[in-house]
Protein backbone atom coordinates (compact mmCIF):
# COMPACT_ATOMS: atom_id res chain seq x y z
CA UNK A 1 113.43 14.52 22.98
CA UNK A 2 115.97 14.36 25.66
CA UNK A 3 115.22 11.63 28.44
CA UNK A 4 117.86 10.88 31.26
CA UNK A 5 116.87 7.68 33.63
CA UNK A 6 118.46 8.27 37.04
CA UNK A 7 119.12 4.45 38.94
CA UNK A 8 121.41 3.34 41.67
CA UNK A 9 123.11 0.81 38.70
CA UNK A 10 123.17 -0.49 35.68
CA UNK A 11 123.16 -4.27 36.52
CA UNK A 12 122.75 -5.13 40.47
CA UNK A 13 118.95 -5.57 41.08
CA UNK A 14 116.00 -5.77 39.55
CA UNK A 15 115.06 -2.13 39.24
CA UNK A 16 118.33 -1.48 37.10
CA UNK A 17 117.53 -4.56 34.50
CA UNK A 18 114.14 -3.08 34.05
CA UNK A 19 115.51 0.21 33.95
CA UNK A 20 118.70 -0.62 31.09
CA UNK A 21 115.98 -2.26 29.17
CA UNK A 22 113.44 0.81 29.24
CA UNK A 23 116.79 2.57 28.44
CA UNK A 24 117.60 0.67 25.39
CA UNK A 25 113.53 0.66 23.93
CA UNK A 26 113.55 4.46 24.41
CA UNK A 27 116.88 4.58 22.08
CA UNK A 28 115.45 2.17 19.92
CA UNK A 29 112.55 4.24 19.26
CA UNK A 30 114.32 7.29 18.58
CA UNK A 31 114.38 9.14 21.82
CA UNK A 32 118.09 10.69 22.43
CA UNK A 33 117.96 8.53 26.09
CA UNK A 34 120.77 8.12 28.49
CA UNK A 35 121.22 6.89 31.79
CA UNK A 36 122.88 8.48 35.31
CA UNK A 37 124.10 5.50 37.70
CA UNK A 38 126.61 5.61 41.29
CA UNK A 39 127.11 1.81 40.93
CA UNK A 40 128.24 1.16 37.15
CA UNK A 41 129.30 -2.52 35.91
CA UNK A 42 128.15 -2.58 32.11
CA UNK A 43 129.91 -0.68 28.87
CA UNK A 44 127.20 0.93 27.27
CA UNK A 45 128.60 4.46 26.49
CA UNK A 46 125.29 6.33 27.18
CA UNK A 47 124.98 4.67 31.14
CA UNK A 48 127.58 7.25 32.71
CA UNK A 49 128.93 6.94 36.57
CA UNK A 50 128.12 10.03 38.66
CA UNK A 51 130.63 11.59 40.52
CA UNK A 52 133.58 10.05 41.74
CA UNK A 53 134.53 7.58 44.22
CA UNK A 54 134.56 10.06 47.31
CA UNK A 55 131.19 11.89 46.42
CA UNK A 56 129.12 8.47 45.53
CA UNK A 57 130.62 6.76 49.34
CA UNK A 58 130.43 10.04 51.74
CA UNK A 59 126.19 10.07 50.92
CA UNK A 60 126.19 6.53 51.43
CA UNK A 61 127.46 6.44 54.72
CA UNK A 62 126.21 9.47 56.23
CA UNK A 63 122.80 8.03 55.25
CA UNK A 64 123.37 4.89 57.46
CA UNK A 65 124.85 6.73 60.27
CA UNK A 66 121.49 8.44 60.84
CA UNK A 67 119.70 5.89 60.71
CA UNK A 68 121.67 3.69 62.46
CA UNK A 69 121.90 6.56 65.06
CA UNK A 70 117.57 6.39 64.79
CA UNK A 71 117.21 3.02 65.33
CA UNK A 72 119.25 2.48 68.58
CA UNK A 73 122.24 1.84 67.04
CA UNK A 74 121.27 -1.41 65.74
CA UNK A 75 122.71 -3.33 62.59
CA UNK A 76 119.00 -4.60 62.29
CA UNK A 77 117.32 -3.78 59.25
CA UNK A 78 119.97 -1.19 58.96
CA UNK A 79 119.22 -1.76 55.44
CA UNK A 80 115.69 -2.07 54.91
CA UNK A 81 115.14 1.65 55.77
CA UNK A 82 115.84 4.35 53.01
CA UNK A 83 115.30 7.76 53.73
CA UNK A 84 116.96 10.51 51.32
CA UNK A 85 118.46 12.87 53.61
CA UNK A 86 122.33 12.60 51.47
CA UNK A 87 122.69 12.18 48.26
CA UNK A 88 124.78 13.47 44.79
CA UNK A 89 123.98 16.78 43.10
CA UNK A 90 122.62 15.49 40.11
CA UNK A 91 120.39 18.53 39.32
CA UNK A 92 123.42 20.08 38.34
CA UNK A 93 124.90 17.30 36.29
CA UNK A 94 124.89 18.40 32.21
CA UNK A 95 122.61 15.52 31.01
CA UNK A 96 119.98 16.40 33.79
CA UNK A 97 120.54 19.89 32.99
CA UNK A 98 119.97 19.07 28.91
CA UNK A 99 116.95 16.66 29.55
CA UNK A 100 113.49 17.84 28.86
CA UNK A 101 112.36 14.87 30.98
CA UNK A 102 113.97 13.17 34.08
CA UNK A 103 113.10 9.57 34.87
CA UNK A 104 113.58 8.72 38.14
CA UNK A 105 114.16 5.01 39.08
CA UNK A 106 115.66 3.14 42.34
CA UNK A 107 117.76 6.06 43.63
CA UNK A 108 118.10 5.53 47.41
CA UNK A 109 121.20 4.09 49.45
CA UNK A 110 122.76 7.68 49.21
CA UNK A 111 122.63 8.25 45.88
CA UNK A 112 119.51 10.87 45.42
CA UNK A 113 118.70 13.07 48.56
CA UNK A 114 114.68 14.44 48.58
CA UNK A 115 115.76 18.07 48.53
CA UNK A 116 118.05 17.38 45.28
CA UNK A 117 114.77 16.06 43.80
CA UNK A 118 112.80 19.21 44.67
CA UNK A 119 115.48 20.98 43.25
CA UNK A 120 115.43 19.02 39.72
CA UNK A 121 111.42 19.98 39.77
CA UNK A 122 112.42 23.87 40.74
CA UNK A 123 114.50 24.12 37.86
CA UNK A 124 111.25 23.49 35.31
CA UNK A 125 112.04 20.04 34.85
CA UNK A 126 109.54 16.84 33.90
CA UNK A 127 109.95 14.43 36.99
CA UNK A 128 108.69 11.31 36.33
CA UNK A 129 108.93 8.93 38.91
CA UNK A 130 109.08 5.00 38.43
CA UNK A 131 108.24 3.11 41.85
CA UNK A 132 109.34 -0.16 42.44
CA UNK A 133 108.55 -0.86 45.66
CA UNK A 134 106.11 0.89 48.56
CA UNK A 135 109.40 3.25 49.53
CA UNK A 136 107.45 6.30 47.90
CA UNK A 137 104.30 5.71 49.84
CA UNK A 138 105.98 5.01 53.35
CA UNK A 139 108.11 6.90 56.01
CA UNK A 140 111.48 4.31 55.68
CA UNK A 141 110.62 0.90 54.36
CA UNK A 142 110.52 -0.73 51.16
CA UNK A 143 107.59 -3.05 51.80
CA UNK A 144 105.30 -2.13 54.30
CA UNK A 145 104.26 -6.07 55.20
CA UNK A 146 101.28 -6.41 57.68
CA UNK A 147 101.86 -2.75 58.55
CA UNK A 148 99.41 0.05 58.36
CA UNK A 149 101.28 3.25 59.57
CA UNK A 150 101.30 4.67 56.00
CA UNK A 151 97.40 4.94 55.80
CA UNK A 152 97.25 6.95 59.08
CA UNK A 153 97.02 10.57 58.81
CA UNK A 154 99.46 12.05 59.55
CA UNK A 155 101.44 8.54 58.39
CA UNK A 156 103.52 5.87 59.68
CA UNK A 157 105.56 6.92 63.18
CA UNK A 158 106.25 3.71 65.45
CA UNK A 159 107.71 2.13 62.69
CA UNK A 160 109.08 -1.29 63.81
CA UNK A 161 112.15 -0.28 61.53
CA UNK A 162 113.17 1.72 64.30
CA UNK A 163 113.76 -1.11 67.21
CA UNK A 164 114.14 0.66 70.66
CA UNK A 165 113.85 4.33 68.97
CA UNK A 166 110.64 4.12 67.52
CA UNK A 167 107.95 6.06 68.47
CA UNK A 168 105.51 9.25 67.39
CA UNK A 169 107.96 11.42 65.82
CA UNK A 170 110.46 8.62 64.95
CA UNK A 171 112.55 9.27 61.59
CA UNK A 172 109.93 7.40 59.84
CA UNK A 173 107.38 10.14 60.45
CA UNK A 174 109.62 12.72 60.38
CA UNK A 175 111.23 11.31 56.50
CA UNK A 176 106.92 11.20 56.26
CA UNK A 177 106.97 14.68 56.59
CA UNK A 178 109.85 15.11 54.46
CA UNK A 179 108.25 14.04 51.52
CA UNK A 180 104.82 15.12 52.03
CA UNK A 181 106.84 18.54 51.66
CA UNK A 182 107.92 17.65 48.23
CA UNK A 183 105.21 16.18 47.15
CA UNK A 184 103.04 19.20 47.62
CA UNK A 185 105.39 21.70 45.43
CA UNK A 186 107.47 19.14 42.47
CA UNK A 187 104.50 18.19 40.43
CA UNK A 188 105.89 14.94 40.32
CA UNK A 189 104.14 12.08 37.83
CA UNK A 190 104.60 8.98 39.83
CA UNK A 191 104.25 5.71 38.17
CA UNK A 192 103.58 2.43 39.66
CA UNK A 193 104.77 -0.84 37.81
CA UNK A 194 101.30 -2.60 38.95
CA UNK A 195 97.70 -1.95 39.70
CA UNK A 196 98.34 -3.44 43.12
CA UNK A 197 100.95 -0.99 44.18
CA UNK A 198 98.55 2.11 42.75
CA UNK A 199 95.70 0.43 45.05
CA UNK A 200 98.52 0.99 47.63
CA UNK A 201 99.35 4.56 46.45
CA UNK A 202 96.01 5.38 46.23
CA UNK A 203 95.25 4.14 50.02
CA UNK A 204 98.27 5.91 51.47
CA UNK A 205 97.60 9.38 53.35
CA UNK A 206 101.01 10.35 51.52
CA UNK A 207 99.86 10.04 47.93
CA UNK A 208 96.57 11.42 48.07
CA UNK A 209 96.06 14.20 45.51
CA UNK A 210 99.61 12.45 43.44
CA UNK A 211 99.26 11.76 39.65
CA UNK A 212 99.79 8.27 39.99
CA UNK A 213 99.74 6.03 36.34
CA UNK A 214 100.19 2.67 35.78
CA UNK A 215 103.15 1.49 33.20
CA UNK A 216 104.45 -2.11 33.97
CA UNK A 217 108.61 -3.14 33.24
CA UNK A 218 109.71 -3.96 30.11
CA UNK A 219 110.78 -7.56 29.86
CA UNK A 220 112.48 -9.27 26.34
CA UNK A 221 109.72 -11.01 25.96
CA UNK A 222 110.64 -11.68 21.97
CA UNK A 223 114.06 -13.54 23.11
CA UNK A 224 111.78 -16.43 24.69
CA UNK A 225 110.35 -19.07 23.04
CA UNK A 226 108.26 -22.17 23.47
CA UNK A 227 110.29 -25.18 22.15
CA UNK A 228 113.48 -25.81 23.61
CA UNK A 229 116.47 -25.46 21.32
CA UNK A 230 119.33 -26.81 23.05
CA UNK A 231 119.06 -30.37 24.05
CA UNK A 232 122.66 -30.99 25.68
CA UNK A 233 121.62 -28.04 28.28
CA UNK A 234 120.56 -28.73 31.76
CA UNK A 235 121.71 -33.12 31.78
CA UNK A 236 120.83 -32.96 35.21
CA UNK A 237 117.03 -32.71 33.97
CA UNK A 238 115.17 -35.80 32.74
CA UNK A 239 112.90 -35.67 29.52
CA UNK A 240 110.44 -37.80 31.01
CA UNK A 241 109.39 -35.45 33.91
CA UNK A 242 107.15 -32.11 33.44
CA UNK A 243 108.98 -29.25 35.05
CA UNK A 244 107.77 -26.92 38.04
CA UNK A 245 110.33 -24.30 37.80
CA UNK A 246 110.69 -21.84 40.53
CA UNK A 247 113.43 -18.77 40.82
CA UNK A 248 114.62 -15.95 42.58
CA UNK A 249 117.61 -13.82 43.19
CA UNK A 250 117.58 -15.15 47.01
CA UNK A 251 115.10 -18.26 47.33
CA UNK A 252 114.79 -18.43 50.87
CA UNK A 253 114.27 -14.58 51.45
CA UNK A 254 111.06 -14.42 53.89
CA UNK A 255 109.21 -12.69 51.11
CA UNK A 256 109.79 -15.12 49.09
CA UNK A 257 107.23 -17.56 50.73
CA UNK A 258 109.75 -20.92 50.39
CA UNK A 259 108.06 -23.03 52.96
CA UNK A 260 104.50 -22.30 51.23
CA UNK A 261 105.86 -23.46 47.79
CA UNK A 262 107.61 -26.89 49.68
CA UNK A 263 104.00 -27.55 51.08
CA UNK A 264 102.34 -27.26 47.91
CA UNK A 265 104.74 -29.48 46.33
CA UNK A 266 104.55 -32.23 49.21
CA UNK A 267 100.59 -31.72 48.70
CA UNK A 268 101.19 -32.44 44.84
CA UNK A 269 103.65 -35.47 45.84
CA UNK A 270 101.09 -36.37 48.44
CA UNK A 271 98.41 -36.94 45.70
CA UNK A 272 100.07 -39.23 43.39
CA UNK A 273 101.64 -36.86 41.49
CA UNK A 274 104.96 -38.89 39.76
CA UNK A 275 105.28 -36.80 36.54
CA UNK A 276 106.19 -33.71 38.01
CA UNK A 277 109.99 -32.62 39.41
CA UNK A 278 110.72 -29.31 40.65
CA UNK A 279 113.61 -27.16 39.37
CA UNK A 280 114.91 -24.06 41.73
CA UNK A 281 117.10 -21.46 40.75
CA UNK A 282 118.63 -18.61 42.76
CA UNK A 283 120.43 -18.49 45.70
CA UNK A 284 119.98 -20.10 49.13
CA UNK A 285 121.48 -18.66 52.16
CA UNK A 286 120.32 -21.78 54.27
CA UNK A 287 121.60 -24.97 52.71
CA UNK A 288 118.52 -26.93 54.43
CA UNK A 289 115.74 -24.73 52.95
CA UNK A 290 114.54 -27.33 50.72
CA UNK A 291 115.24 -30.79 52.91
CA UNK A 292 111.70 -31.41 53.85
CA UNK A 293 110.51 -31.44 50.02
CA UNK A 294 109.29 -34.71 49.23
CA UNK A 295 108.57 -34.40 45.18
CA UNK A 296 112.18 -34.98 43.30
CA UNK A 297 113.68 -31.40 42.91
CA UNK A 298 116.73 -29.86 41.48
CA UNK A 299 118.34 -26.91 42.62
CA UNK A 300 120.84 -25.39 39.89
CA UNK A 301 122.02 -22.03 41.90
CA UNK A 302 121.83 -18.93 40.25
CA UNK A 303 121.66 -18.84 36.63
CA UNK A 304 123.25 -15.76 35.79
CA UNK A 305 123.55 -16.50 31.57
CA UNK A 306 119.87 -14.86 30.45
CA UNK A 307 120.58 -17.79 27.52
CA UNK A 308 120.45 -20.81 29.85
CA UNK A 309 117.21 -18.96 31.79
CA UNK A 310 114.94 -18.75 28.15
CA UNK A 311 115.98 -22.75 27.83
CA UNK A 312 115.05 -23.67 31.36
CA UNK A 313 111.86 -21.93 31.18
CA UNK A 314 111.52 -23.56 27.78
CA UNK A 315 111.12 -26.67 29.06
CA UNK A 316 108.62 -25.83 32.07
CA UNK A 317 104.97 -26.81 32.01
CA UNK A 318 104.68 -24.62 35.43
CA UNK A 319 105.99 -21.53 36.55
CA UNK A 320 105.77 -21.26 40.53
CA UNK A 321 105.53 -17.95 42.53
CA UNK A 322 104.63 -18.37 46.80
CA UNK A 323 105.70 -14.83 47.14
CA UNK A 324 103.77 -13.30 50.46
CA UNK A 325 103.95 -9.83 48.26
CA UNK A 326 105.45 -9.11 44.90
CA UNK A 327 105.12 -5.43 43.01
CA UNK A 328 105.58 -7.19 39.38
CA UNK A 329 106.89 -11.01 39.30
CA UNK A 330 109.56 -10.75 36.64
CA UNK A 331 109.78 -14.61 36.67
CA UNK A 332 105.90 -15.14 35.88
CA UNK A 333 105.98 -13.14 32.96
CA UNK A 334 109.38 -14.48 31.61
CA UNK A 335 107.88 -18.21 32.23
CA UNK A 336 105.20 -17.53 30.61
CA UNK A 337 106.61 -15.70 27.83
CA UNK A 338 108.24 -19.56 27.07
CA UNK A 339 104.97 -20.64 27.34
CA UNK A 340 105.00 -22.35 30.97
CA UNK A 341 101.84 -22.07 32.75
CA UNK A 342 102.40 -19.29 35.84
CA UNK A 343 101.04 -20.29 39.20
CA UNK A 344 100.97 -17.82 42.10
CA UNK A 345 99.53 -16.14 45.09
CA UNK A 346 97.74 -12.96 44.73
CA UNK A 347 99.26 -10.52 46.98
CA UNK A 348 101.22 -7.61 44.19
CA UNK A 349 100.87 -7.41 40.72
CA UNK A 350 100.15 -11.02 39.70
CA UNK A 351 96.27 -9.89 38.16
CA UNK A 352 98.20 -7.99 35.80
CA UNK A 353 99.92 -10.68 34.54
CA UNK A 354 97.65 -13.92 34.97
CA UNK A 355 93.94 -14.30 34.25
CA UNK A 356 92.63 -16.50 36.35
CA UNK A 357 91.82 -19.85 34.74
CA UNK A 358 92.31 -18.49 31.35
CA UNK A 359 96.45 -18.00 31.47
CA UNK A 360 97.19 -19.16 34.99
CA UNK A 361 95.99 -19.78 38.20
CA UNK A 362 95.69 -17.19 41.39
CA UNK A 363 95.78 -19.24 44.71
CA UNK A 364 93.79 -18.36 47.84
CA UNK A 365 96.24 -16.39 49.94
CA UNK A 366 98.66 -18.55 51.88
CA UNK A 367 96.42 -21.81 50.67
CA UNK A 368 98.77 -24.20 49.66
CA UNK A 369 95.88 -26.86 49.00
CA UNK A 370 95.01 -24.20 46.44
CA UNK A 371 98.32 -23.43 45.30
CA UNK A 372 98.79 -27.15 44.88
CA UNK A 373 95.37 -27.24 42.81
CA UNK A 374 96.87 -24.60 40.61
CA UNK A 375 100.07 -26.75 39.80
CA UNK A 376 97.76 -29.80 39.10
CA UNK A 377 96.24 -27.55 36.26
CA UNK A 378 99.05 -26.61 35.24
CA UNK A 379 100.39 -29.93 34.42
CA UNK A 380 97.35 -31.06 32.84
CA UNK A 381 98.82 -28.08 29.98
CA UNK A 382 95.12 -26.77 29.13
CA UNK A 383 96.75 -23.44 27.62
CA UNK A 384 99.13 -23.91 24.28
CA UNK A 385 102.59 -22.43 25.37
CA UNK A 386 102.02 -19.93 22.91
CA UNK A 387 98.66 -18.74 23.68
CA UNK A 388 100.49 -17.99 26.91
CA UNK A 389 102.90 -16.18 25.16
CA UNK A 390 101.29 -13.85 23.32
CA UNK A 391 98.92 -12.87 26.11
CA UNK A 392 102.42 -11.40 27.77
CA UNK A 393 103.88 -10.25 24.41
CA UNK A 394 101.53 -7.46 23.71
CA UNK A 395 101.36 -5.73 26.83
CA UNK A 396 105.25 -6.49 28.67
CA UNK A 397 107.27 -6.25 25.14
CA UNK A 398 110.07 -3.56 26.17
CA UNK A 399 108.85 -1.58 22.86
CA UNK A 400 105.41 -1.47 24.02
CA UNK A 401 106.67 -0.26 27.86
CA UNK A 402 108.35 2.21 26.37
CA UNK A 403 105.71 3.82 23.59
CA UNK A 404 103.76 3.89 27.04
CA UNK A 405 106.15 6.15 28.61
CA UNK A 406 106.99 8.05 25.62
CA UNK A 407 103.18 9.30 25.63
CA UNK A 408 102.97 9.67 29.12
CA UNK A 409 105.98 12.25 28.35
CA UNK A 410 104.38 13.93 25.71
CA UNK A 411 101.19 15.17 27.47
């Protein structure tokens, strides 16, 4: 069987290191798999660059003029809008034209246009349809926040995307439209990486009547383990102190819920809590983010060795999400997968990873009393690391993603 993925890259993002590692369990299974990416930093010889410098950059561009044209020619969330007017002409590319299936990842910023994708369905190919976000649900955005325009009928319009230019027939209804269009006539099999963003699918005026299934990311769950190896990693962290470890590509992102986190760690502090030390990694555009945090706290920047990330997570007892929304928390199953004890909000696709009170704790939206409550459980260790780690093993293992998506191909 002949499977090409189609992502924006190989390595930048989460959507291409879930998409590489579906990529490398398909091969490893036997399927003749190969990948199709504009933005190409690795060496594997079956990821190949599309097009060439000219033809990935003029889709690109022409993309953000219009909507920088449709927003009132604001740099504002310039980028948080997607909407697939430009794009390559991949349906003509050999391995899409060999595949009997065509896995569609991340494929916006100019590199996949919606009438290139009708055309890929026209030609009697399987398009299957990996969603990583709301984008395929929604006019423009990515994440659709506190706002409802995507479950009115005819959806979204107004969008606040669209700063001074928004209103009923904004681009966000009329990219709406757009893919209502192709929705109706690919026979597209959409799948969502969560039951939370189906619930969404399944609630949006867009999607109704869609084949929507649910197939979570692969994640190396077999390179983690439970008992730290390396004991001259990390000096800066003391043996005598259990280990909240929180992460994230950009920390202080709004989504990322920052200031709930440094409240439920004061709370914890607050209580007479002097075993515990938080450890952050990931980026922080504001240096300050983390001055009002009264527990002791480390910050060691990004971590971009995978290696140092399995022995940091190693030597957590807690693994802390405050995201206000998350479609799949990569870093609660990978902390858990080293047997730390994942403690989160609810808002995404945490119930698919954590059963509450069993192998982790859901907080109350926004409580940070509650989130705090979950990190004093967590501390307290009532779940052997690798009780935790099987209960992620059998159902996140990259093998067992992709025997999912190998059957889901085979119907």
């Amino acid at each position: 069987m002949k499977i090409v993925l189609i992502n924006h890259s190989d390595t930048r993002g989460g959507a291409s290191v879930v998409s590489v590692r579906l990529l490398e369990a398909l091969r490893a299974l036997g399927a003749d798999a190969s990948m199709l990416v504009v933005r190409k930093a690795g060496d594997r010889p079956y990821v190949h660059l599309a097009g060439n410098a000219l033809s990935r950059k003029l889709p690109f561009l022409a993309e953000h003029a219009r909507i920088f044209a449709s927003n009132g020619f604001t740099r504002t969330d310039l980028f948080a809008a997607s909407v697939a007017t430009d794009g390559l002409p991949l349906s003509r590319h050999p391995l899409v034209r060999d595949a009997d299936a065509v896995l569609l990842n991340w494929v916006n910023q100019g590199m996949l246009s919606l009438s290139e994708i009708g055309r890929m369905a026209a030609s009697g190919k399987r398009v299957f349809w990996t969603m990583h976000d709301m984008w395929n649900l929604t006019g423009v955005c990515h994440h659709a926040g506190e706002c409802g325009g995507y479950l009115r009928e005819p959806g979204c319009g107004h969008c606040p995307l669209m700063h001074g230019r928004a209103g009923a027939s904004d681009l966000s209804r009329r990219t709406w439209l757009r893919k209502r269009e192709l929705y109706s006539k690919a026979g597209i099999t959409f799948v969502a990486v969560s039951s939370w963003l189906a619930d969404k699918c399944r609630r949006s005026t867009l999607m109704h009547g869609q084949r929507v299934e649910v197939v979570p990311n692969a994640f190396p769950v077999e390179d983690f383990y439970t008992v730290p190896k390396n004991q001259g990693a990390f000096p800066v962290l003391p043996s005598d102190k259990k280990l909240i470890v929180m992460g994230a590509e950009r920390l202080d992102s709004p989504v990322k819920g920052l200031r709930y986190a440094v409240e439920a760690l004061n709370r914890l502090a607050g209580g007479g809590c002097d075993d515990a030390m938080a450890v952050f990694f990931g980026g922080l555009r504001d240096p300050h983010a983390l001055d009002g945090l009264r527990l002791p706290y480390v910050s060691l920047g990004t971590i971009s060795d995978p290696a140092a990330l399995r022995e940091l997570y190693s030597r957590a007892s807690a693994v802390l999400s405050s995201s206000l929304y998350e479609t799949l928390p990569g870093t609660l199953i990978e902390g858990q997968a080293a047997g730390a004890f994942p403690v989160s909000f609810g808002e995404g696709g945490q119930p698919d990873i954590i059963t509450h009170g069993r192998t982790g704790y859901i907080a109350r939206y926004l409580d940070t009393a509650d989130l705090a409550e979950g990190l004093s459980v967590a501390l307290s260790q009532p779940v052997p690391r690798e009780v935790l780690r099987e209960s992620v093993a059998a159902r996140f293992s990259a093998e067992a993603v992709a025997g999912r998506y190998l059957s889901l191909i085979g119907r």
